[in-house]
C-alpha atoms as a PDB file:
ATOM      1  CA  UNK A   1      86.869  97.831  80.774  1.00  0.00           C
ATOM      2  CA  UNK A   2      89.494  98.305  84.021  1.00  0.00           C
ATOM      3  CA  UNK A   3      88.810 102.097  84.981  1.00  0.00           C
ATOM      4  CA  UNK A   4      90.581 104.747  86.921  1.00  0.00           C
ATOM      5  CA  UNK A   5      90.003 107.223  89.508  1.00  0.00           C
ATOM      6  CA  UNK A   6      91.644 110.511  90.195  1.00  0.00           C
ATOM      7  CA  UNK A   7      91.061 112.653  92.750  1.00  0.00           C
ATOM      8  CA  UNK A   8      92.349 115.842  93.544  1.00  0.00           C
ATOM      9  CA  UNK A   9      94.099 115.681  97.329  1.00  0.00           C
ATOM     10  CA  UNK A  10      94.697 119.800  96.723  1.00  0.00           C
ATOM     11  CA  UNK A  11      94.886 122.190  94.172  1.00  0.00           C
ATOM     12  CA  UNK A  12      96.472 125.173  95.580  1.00  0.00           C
ATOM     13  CA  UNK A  13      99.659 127.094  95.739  1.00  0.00           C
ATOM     14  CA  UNK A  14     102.871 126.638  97.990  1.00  0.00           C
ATOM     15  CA  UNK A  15     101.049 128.777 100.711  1.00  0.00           C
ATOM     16  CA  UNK A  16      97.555 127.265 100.506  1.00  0.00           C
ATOM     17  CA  UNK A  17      94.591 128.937 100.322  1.00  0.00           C
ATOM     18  CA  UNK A  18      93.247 130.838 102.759  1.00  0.00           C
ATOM     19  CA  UNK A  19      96.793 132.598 103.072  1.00  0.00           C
ATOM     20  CA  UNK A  20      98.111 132.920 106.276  1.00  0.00           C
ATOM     21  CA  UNK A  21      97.416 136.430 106.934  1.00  0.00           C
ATOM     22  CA  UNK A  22      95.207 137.380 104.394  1.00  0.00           C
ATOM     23  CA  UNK A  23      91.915 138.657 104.737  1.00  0.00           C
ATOM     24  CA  UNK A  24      90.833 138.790 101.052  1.00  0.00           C
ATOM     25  CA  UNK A  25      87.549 138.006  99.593  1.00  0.00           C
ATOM     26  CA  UNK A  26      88.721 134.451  98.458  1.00  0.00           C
ATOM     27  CA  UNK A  27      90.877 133.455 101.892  1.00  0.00           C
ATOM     28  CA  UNK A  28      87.356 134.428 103.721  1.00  0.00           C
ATOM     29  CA  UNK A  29      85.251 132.771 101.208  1.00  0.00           C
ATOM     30  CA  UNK A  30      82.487 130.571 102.730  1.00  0.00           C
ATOM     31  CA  UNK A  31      82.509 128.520  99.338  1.00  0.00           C
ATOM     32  CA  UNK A  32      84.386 125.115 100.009  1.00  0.00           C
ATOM     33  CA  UNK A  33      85.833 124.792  96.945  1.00  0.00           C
ATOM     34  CA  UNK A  34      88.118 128.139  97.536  1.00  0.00           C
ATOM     35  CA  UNK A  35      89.660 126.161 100.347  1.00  0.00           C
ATOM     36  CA  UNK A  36      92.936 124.755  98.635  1.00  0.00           C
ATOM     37  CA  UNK A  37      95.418 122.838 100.259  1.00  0.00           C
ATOM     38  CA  UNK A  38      99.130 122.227  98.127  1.00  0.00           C
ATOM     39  CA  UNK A  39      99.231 120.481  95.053  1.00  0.00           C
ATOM     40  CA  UNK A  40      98.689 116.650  94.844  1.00  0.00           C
ATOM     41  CA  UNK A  41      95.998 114.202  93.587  1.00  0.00           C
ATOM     42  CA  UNK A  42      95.340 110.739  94.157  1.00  0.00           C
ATOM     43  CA  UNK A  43      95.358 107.701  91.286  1.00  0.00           C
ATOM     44  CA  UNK A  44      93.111 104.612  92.191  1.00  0.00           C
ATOM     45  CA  UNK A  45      93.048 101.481  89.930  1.00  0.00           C
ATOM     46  CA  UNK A  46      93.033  97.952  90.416  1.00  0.00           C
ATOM     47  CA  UNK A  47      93.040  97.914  93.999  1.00  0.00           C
ATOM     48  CA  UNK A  48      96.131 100.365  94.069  1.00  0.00           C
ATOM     49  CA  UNK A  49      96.785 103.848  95.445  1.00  0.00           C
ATOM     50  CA  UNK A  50      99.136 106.133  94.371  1.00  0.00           C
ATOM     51  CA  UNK A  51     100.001 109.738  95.124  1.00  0.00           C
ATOM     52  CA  UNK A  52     101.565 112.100  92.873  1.00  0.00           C
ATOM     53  CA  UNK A  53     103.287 114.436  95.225  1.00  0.00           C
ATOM     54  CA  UNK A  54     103.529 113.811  99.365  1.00  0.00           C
ATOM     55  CA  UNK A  55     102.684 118.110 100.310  1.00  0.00           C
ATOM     56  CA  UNK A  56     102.746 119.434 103.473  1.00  0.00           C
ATOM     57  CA  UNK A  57      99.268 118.502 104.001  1.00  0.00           C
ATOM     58  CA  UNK A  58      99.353 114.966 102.955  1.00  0.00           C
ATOM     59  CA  UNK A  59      98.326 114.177 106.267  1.00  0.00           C
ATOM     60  CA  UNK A  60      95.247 115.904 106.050  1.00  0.00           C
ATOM     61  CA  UNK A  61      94.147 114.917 102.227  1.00  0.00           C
ATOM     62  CA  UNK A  62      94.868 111.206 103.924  1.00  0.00           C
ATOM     63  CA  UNK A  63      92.144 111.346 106.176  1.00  0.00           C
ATOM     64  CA  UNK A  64      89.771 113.148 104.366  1.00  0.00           C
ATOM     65  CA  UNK A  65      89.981 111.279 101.686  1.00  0.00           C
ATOM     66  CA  UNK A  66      90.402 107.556 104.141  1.00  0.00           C
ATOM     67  CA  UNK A  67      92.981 106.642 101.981  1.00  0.00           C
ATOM     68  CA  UNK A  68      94.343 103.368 103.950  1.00  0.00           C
ATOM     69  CA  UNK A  69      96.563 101.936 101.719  1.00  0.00           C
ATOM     70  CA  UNK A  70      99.026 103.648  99.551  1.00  0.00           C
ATOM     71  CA  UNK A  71     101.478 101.759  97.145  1.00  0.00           C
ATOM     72  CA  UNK A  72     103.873 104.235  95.312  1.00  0.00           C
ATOM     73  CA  UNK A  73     104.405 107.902  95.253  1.00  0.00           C
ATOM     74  CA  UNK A  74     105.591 109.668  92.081  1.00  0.00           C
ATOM     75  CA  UNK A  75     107.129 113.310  92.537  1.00  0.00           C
ATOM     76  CA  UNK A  76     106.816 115.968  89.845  1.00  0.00           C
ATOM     77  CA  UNK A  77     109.828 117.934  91.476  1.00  0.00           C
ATOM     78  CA  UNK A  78     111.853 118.748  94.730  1.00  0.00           C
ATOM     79  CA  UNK A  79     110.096 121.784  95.796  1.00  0.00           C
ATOM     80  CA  UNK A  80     108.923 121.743  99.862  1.00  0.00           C
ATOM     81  CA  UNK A  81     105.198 122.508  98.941  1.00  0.00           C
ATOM     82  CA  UNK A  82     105.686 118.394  96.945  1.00  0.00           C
ATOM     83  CA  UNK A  83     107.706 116.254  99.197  1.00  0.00           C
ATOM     84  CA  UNK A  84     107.425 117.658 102.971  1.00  0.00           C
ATOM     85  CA  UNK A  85     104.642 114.992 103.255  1.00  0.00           C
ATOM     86  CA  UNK A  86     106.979 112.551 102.741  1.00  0.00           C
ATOM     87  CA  UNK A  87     106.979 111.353 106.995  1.00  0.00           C
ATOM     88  CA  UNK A  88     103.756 110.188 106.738  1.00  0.00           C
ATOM     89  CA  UNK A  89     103.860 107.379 104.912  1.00  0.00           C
ATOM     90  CA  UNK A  90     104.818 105.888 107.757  1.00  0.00           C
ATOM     91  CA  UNK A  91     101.836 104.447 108.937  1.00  0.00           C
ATOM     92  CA  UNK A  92     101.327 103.019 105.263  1.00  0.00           C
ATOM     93  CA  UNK A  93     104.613 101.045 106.134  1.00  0.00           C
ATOM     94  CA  UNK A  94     103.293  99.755 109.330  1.00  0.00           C
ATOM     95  CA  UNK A  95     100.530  98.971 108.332  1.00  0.00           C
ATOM     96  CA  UNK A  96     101.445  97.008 105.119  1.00  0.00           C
ATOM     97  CA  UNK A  97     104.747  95.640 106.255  1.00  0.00           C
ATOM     98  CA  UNK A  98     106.285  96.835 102.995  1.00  0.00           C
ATOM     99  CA  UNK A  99     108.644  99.424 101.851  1.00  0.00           C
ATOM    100  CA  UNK A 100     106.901 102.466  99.400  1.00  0.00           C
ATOM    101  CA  UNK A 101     108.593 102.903  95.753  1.00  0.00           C
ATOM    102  CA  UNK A 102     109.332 106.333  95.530  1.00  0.00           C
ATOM    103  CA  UNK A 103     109.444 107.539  91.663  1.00  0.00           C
ATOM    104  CA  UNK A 104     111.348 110.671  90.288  1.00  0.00           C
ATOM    105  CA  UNK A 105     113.976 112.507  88.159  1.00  0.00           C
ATOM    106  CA  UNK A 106     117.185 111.731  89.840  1.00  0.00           C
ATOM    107  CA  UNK A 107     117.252 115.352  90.721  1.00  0.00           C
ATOM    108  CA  UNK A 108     114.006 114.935  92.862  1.00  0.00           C
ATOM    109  CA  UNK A 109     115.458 111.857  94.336  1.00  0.00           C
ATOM    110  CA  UNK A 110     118.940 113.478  95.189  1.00  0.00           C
ATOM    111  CA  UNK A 111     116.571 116.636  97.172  1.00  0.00           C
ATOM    112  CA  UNK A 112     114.875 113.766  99.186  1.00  0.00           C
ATOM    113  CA  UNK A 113     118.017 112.589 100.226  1.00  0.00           C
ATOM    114  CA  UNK A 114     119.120 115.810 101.157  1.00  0.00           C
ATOM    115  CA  UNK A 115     116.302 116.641 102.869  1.00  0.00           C
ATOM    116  CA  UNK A 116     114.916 113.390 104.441  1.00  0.00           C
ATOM    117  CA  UNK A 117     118.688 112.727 105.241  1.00  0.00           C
ATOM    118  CA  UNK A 118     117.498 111.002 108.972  1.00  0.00           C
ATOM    119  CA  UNK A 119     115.682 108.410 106.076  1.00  0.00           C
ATOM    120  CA  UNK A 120     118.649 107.706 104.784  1.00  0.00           C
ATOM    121  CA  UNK A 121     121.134 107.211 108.115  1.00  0.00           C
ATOM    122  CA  UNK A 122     121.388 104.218 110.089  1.00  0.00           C
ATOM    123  CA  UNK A 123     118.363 104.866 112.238  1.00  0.00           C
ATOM    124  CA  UNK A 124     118.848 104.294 116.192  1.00  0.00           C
ATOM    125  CA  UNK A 125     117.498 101.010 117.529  1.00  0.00           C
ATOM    126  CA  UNK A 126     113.613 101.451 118.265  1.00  0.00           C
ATOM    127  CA  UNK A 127     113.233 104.568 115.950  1.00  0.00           C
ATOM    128  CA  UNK A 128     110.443 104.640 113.119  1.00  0.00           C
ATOM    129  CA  UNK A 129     111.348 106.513 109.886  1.00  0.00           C
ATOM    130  CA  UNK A 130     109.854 106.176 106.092  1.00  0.00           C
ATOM    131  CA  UNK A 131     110.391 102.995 104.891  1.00  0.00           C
ATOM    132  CA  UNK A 132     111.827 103.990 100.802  1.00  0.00           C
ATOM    133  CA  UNK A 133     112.885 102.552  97.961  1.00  0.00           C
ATOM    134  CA  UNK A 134     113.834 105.247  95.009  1.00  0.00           C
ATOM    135  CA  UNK A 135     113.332 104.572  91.866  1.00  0.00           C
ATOM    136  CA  UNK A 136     114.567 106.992  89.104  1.00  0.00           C
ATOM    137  CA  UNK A 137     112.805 107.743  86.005  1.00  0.00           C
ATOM    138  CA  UNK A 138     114.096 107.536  82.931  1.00  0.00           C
ATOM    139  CA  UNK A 139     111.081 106.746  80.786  1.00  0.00           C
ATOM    140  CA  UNK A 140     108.053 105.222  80.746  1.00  0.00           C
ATOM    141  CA  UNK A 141     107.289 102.834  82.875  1.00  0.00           C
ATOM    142  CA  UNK A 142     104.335 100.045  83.998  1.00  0.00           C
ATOM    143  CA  UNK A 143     103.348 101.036  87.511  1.00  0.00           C
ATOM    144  CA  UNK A 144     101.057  97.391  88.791  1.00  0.00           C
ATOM    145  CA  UNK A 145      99.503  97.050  85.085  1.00  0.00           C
ATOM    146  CA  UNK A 146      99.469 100.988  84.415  1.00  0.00           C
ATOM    147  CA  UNK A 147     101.498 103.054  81.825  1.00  0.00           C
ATOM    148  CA  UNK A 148     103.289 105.658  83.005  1.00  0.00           C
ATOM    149  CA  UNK A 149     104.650 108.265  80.800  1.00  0.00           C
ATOM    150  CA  UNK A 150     106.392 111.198  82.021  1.00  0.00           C
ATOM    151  CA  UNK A 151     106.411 114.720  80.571  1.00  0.00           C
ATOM    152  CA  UNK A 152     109.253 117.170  80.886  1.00  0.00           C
ATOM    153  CA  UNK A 153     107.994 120.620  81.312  1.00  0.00           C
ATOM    154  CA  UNK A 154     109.776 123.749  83.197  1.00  0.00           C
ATOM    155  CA  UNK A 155     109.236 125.340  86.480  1.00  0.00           C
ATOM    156  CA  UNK A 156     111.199 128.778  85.525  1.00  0.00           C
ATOM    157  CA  UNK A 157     114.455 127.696  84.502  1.00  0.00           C
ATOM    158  CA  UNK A 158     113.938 124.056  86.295  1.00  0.00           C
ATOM    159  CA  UNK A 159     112.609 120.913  84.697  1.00  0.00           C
ATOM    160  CA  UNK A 160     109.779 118.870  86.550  1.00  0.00           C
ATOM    161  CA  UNK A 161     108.110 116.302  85.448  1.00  0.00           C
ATOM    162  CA  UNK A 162     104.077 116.094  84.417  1.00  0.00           C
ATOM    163  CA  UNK A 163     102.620 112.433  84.047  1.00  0.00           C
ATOM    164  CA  UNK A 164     100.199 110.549  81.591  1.00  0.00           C
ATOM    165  CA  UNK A 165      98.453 107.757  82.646  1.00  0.00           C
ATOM    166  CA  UNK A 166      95.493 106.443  79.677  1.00  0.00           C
ATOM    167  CA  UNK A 167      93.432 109.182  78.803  1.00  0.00           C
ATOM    168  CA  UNK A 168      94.511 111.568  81.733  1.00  0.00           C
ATOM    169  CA  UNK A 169      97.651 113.803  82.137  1.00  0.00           C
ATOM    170  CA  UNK A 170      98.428 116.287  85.104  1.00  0.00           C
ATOM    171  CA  UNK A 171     100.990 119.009  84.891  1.00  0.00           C
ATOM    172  CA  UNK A 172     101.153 121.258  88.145  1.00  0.00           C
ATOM    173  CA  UNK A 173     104.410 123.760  88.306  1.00  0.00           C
ATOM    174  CA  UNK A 174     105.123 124.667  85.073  1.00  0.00           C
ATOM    175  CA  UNK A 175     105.721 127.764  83.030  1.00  0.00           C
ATOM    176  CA  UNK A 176     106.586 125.889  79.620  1.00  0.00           C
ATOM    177  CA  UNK A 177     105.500 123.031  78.194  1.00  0.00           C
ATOM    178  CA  UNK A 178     108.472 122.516  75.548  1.00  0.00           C
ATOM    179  CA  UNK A 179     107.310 121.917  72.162  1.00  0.00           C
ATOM    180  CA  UNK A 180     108.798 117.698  72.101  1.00  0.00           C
ATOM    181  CA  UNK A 181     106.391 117.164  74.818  1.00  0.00           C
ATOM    182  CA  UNK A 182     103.457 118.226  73.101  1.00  0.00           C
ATOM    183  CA  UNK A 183     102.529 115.334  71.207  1.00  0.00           C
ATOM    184  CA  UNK A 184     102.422 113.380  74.453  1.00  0.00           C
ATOM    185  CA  UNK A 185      99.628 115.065  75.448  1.00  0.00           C
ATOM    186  CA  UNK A 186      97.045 114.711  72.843  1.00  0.00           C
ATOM    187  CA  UNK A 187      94.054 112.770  72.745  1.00  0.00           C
ATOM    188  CA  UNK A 188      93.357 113.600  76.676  1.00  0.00           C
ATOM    189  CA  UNK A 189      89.865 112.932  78.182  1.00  0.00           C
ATOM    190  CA  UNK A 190      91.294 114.960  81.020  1.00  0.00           C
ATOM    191  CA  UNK A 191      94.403 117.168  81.370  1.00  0.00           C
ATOM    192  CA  UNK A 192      95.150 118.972  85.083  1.00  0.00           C
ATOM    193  CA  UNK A 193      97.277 121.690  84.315  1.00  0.00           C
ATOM    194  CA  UNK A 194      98.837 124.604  86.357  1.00  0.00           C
ATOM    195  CA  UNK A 195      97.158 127.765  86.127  1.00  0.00           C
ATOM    196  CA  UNK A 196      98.174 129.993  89.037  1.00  0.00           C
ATOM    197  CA  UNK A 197      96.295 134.074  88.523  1.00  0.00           C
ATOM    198  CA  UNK A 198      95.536 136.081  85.902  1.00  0.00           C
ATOM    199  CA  UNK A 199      98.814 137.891  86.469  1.00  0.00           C
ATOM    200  CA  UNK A 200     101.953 136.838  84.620  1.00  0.00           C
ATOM    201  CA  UNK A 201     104.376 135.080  86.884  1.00  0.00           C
ATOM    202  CA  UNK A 202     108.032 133.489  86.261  1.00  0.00           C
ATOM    203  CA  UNK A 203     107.621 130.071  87.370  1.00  0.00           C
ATOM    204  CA  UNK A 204     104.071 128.866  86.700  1.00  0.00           C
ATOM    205  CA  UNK A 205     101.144 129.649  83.764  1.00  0.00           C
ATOM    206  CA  UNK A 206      98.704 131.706  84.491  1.00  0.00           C
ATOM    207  CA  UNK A 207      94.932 131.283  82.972  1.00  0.00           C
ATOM    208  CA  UNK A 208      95.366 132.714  79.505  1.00  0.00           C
ATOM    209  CA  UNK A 209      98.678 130.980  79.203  1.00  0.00           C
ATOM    210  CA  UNK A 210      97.277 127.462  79.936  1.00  0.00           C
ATOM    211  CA  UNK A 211      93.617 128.480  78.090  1.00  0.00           C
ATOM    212  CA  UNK A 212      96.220 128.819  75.106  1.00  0.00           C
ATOM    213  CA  UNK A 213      97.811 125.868  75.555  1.00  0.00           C
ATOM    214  CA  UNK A 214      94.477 123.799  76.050  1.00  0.00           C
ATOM    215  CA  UNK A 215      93.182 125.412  72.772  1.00  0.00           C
ATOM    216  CA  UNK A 216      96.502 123.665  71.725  1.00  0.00           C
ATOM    217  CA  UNK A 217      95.899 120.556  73.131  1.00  0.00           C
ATOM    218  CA  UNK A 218      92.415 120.123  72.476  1.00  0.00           C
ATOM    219  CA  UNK A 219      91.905 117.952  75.827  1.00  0.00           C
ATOM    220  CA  UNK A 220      87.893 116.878  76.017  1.00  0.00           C
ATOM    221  CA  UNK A 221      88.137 118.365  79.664  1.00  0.00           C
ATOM    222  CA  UNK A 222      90.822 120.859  81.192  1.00  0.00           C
ATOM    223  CA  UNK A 223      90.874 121.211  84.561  1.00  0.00           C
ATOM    224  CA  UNK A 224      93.078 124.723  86.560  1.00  0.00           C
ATOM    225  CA  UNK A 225      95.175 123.616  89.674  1.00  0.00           C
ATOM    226  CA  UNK A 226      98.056 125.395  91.266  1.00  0.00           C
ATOM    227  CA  UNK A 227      95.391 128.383  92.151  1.00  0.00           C
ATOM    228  CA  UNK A 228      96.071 131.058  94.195  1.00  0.00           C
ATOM    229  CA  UNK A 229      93.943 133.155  96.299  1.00  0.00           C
ATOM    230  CA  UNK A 230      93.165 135.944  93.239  1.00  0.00           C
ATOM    231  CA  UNK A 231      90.936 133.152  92.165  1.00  0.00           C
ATOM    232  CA  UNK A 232      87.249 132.814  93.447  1.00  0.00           C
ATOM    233  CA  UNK A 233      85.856 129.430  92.016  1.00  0.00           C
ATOM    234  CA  UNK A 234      82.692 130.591  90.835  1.00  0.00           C
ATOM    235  CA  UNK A 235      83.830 134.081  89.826  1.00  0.00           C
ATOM    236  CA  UNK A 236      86.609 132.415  87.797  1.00  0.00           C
ATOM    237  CA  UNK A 237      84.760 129.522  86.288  1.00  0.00           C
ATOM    238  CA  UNK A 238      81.764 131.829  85.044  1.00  0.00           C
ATOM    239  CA  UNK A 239      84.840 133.526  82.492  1.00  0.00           C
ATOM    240  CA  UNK A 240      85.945 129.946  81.416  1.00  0.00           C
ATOM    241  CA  UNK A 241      84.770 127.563  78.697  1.00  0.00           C
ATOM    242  CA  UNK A 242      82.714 125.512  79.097  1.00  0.00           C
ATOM    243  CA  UNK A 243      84.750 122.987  79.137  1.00  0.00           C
ATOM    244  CA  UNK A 244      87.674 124.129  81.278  1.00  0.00           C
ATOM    245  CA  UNK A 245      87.004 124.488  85.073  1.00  0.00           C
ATOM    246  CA  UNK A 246      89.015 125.502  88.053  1.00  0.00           C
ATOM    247  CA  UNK A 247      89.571 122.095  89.833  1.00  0.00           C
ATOM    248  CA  UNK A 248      89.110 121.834  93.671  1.00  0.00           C
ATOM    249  CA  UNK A 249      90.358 120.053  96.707  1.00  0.00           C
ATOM    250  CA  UNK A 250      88.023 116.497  96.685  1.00  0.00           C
ATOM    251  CA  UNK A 251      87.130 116.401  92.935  1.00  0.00           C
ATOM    252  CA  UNK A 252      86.958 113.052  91.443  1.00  0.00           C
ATOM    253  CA  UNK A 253      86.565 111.583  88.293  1.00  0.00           C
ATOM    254  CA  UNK A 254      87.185 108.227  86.438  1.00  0.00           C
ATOM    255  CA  UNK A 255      87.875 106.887  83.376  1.00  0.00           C
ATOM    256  CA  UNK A 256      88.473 104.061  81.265  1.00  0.00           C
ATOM    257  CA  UNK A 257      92.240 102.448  81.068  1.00  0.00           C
END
């Protein structure tokens, strides 16, 4: 049976964690796992990597992770903490002499243009800029053998997207998962899901809200991303259930497809 691998690249907030700044016990933790860079994780199957999200440290994850060939990227929404990454898949194009598929609401896709607007110019003889080809989602769709479903949630009063792939769904950035989206997201093995503090916030769900929703759900595993620094790992996971754990930057599972 073909398998895949996830791996968290980071599971922390728009600022990271530490905090720039902050001296609190979980910024000057000497655990590893309450080191969090921004949100993204890493799908390996078949010989194929893709990236959900390019952050600000997508660099970084890169290395650490030796991640030397990358073949799509799939964006959950236009915020700078998920697409500032989006330079460095240059050397990817260099290296593979192809251009990257880019996946996303046309929303996301209309920010990157915006944004990445050099990408999109006639580039001056001799430069080197992201090589891109944008593909906007509309459903589900096969990604090199894989099903891809995407799940509308909200960020505040913005939609994102959330994907299922198999047995595995991940949903960073959300406050709401709307109720016609539910029954996409039963029967999990795995489901990453946004869980930000204890303390209520406007644009993401915090640990009860997302305990609630996994109680919903009834996922075999659950796994917190999205944390911010009011979360110590072990602190935090010694209040969960036992099967619901904070996720950290460098966890990696697999499972069947």
């Amino acid at each position: 049976m073909p398998t895949l691998k996830l791996t968290v690249l980071g599971s922390g907030t728009s600022m990271g964690v530490p905090t720039i700044g902050c001296h609190c016990a979980v910024c000057e933790s000497e655990d590893p796992r309450d080191r969090r860079m921004r949100p993204s994780v890493l799908l390996s199957y078949a010989g194929r990597n893709v990236v959900i999200d390019t952050t600000p440290d997508f660099r970084s994850q890169a290395l650490r992770e030796r991640i030397d060939r990358l073949d799509a990227v799939l964006y959950t929404h236009g915020h700078a903490d998920h697409i500032l990454g989006l330079d460095d898949i240059r050397p990817y194009n260099l290296k593979q002499k192809s251009v990257m598929p880019i996946y996303g609401a046309e929303t996301t896709l209309a920010i990157l243009r915006r944004t990445f607007a050099y990408v999109f110019s006639p580039a001056p003889a001799g430069s080197c800029v992201p090589l891109v080809d944008l593909r906007a989602i509309d459903g589900p769709f096969e990604l090199f053998g894989l099903q891809v479903t995407p799940v509308h949630a909200m960020h505040g009063p913005e939609p994102v997207l959330g994907y299922r792939f198999g047995r595995i769904a991940y949903l960073t950035d959300f406050s709401c998962v709307p109720h016609e989206s539910k029954p996409l997201l039963g029967g999990l093995d795995h489901l990453i899901l946004d869980a930000l503090r204890y303390v209520p916030h406007p644009m993401h769900s915090t640990v009860d809200q997302s305990l609630a929703l996994v109680e919903e759900l009834h996922p075999r595993r659950a796994w917190f991303t999205h944390i911010c620094h009011d979360l110590g790992h072990q602190a935090a996971n010694a209040k969960l259930p036992e099967n619901v754990r904070l996720a950290y930057d460098g966890l990696s599972f697999e499972v069947e497809i």
